[in-house]
C-alpha atoms as a PDB file:
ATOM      1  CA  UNK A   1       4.171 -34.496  29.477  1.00  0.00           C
ATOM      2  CA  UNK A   2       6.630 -31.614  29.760  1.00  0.00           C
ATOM      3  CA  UNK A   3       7.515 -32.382  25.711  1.00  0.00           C
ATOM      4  CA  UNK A   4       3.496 -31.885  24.618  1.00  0.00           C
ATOM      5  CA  UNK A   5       3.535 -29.046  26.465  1.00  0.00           C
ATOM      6  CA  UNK A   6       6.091 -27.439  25.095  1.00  0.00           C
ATOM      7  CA  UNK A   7       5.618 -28.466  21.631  1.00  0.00           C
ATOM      8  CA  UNK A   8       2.190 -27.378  21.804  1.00  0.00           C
ATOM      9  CA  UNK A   9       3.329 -23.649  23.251  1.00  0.00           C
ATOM     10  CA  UNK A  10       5.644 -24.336  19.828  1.00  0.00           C
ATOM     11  CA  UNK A  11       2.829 -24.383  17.340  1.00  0.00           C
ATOM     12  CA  UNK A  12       0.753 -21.934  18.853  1.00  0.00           C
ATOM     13  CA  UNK A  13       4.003 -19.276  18.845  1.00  0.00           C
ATOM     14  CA  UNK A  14       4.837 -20.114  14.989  1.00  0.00           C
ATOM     15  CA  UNK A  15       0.929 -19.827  13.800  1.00  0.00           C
ATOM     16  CA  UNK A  16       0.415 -16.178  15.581  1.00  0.00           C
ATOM     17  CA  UNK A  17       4.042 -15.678  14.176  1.00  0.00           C
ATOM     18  CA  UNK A  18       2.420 -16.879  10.646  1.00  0.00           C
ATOM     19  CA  UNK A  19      -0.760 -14.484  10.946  1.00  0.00           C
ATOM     20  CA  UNK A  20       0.958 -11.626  11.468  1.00  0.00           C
ATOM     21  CA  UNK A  21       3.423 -12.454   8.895  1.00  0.00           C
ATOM     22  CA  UNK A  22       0.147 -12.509   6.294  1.00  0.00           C
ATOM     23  CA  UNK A  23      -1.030  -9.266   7.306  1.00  0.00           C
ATOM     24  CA  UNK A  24       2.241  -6.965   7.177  1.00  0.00           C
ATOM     25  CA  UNK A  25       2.531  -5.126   4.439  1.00  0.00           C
ATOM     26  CA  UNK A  26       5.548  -5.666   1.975  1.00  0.00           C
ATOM     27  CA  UNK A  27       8.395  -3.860   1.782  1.00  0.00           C
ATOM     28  CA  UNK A  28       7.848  -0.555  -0.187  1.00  0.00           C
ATOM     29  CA  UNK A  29      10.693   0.208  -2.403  1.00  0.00           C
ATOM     30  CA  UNK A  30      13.632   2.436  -0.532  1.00  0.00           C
ATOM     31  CA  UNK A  31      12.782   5.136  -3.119  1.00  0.00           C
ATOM     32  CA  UNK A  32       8.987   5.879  -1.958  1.00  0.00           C
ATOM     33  CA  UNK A  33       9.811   5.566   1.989  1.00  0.00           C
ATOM     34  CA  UNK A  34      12.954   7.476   2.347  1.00  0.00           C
ATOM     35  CA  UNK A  35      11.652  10.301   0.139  1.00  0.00           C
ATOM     36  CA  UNK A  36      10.772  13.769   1.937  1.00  0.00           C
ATOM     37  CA  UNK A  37       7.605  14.787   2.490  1.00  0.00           C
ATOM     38  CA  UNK A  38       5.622  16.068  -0.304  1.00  0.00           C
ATOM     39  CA  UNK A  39       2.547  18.441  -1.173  1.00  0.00           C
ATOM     40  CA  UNK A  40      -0.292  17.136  -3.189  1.00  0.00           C
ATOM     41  CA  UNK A  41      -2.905  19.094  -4.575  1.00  0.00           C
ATOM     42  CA  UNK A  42      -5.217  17.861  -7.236  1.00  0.00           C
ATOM     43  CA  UNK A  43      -8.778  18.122  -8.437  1.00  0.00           C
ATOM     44  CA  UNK A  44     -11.597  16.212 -10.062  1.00  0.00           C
ATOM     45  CA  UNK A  45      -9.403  13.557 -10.712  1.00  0.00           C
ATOM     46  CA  UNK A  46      -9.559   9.857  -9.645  1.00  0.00           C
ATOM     47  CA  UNK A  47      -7.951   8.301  -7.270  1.00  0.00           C
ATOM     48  CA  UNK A  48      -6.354   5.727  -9.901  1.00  0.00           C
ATOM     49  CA  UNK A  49      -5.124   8.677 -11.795  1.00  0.00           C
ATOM     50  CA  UNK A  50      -3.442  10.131  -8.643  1.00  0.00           C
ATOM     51  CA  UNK A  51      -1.521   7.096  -8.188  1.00  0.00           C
ATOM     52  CA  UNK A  52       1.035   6.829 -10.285  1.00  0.00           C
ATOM     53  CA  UNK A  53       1.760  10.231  -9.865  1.00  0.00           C
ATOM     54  CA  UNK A  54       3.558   9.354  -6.318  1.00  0.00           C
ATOM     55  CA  UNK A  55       5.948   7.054  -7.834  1.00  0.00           C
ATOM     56  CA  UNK A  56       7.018   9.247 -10.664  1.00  0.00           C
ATOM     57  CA  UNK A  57       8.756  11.382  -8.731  1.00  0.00           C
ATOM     58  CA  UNK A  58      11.512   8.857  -7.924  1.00  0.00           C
ATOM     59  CA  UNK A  59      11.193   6.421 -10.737  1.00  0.00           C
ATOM     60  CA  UNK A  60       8.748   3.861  -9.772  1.00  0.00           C
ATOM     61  CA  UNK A  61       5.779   2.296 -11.851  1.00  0.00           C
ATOM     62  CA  UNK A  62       2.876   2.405  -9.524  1.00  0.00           C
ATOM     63  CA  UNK A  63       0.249   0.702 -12.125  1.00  0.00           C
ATOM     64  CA  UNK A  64      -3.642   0.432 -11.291  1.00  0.00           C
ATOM     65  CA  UNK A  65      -5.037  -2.469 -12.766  1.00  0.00           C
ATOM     66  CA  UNK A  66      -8.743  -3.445 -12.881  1.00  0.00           C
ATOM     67  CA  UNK A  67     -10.045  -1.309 -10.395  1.00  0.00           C
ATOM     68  CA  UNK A  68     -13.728  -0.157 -12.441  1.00  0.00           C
ATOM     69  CA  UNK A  69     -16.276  -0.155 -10.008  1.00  0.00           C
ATOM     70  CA  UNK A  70     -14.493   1.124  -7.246  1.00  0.00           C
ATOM     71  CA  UNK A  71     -13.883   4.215  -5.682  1.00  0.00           C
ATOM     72  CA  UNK A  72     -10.643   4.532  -6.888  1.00  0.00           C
ATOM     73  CA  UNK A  73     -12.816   5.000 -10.300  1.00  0.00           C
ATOM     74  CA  UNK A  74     -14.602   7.859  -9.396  1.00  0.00           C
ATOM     75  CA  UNK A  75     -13.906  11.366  -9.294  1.00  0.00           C
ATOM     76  CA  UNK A  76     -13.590  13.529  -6.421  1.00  0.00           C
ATOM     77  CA  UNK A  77     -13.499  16.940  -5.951  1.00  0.00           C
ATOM     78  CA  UNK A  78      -9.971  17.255  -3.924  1.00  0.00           C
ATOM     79  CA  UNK A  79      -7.018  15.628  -3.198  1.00  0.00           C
ATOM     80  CA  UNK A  80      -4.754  17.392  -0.721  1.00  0.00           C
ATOM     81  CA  UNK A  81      -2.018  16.565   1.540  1.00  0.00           C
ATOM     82  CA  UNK A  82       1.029  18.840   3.442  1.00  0.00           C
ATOM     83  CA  UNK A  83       4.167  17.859   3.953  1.00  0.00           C
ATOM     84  CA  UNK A  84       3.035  14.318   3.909  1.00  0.00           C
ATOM     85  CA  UNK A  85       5.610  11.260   3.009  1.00  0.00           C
ATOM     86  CA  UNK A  86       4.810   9.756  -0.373  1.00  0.00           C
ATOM     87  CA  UNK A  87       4.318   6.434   1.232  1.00  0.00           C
ATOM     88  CA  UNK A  88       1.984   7.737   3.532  1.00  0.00           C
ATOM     89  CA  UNK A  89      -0.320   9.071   0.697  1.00  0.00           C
ATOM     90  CA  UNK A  90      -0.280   5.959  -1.336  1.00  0.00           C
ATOM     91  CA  UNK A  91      -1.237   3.707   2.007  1.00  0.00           C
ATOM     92  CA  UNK A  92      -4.263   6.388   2.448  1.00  0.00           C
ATOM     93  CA  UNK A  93      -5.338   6.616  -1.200  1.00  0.00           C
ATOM     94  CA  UNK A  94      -4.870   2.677  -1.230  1.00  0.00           C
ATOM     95  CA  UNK A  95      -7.256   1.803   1.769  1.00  0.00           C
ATOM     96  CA  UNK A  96     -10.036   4.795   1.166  1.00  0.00           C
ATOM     97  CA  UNK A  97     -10.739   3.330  -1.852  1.00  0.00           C
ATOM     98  CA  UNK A  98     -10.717  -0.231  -0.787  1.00  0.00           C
ATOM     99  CA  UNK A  99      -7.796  -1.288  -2.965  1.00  0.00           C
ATOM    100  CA  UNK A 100      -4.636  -3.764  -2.348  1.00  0.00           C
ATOM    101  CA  UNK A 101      -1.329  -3.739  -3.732  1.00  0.00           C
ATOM    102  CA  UNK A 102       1.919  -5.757  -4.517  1.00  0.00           C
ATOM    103  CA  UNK A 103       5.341  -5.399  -4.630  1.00  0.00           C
ATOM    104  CA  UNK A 104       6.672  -6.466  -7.206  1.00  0.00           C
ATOM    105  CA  UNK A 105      10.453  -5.323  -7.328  1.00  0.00           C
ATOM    106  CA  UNK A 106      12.134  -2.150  -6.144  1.00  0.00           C
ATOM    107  CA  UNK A 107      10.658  -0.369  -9.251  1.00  0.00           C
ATOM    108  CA  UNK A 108       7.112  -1.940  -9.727  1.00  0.00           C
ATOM    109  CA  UNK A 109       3.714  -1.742  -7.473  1.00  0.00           C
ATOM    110  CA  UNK A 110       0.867  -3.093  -8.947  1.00  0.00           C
ATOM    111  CA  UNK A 111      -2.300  -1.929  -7.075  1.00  0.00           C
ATOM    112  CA  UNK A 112      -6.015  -3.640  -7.917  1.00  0.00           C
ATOM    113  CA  UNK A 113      -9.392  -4.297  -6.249  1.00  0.00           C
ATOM    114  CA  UNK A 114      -9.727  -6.729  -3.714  1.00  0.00           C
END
């Protein structure tokens, strides 16, 4: 009786384990966290087009891939951030406009629509 018990406390552990597993976000490349805080300024531009921009800075391909139809597609009037961590900017940009990404390898990020 003891055994079920514990077994079944077993499998309940390892499938919230599993859950939350699914919904953290991958590792960002070191690049893009460890990099110092940034200002970003831009106008009527899109959200896809602002981007890449964040990984240029320390070599990384941020690439925006099928995202017509989104917001990420449209223009808006201002883009601004202070002394914001690049990582922080692309996780904002990312979820405003309703987008997901991947991690590919230390040098790649591939962002689409859901």
């Amino acid at each position: 009786m003891r055994a079920m018990i514990l077994i079944a406390c077993i499998a309940i552990t390892l499938s919230v384990v599993g859950v939350l597993a699914q919904n953290a976000e991958p590792a960002f490349p070191s690049c893009l966290q460890d990099a110092p805080p940034i200002n970003v300024d831009f106008r009527n531009v899109t959200i896809a087009k602002v981007l890449p921009f964040l990984g240029v800075s320390c070599g990384i391909d941020i690439r925006v891939e099928d995202v017509e139809g989104t917001a990420a597609a449209r223009q808006v009037p201002s883009v601004r951030f202070q002394q914001t961590k690049p990582v922080k900017v692309f996780l904002f940009l990312v979820r405003s406009a309703g987008l997901k990404f991947s991690v590919l390898d230390d040098k790649t990020i591939v962002v689409t629509k859901r």
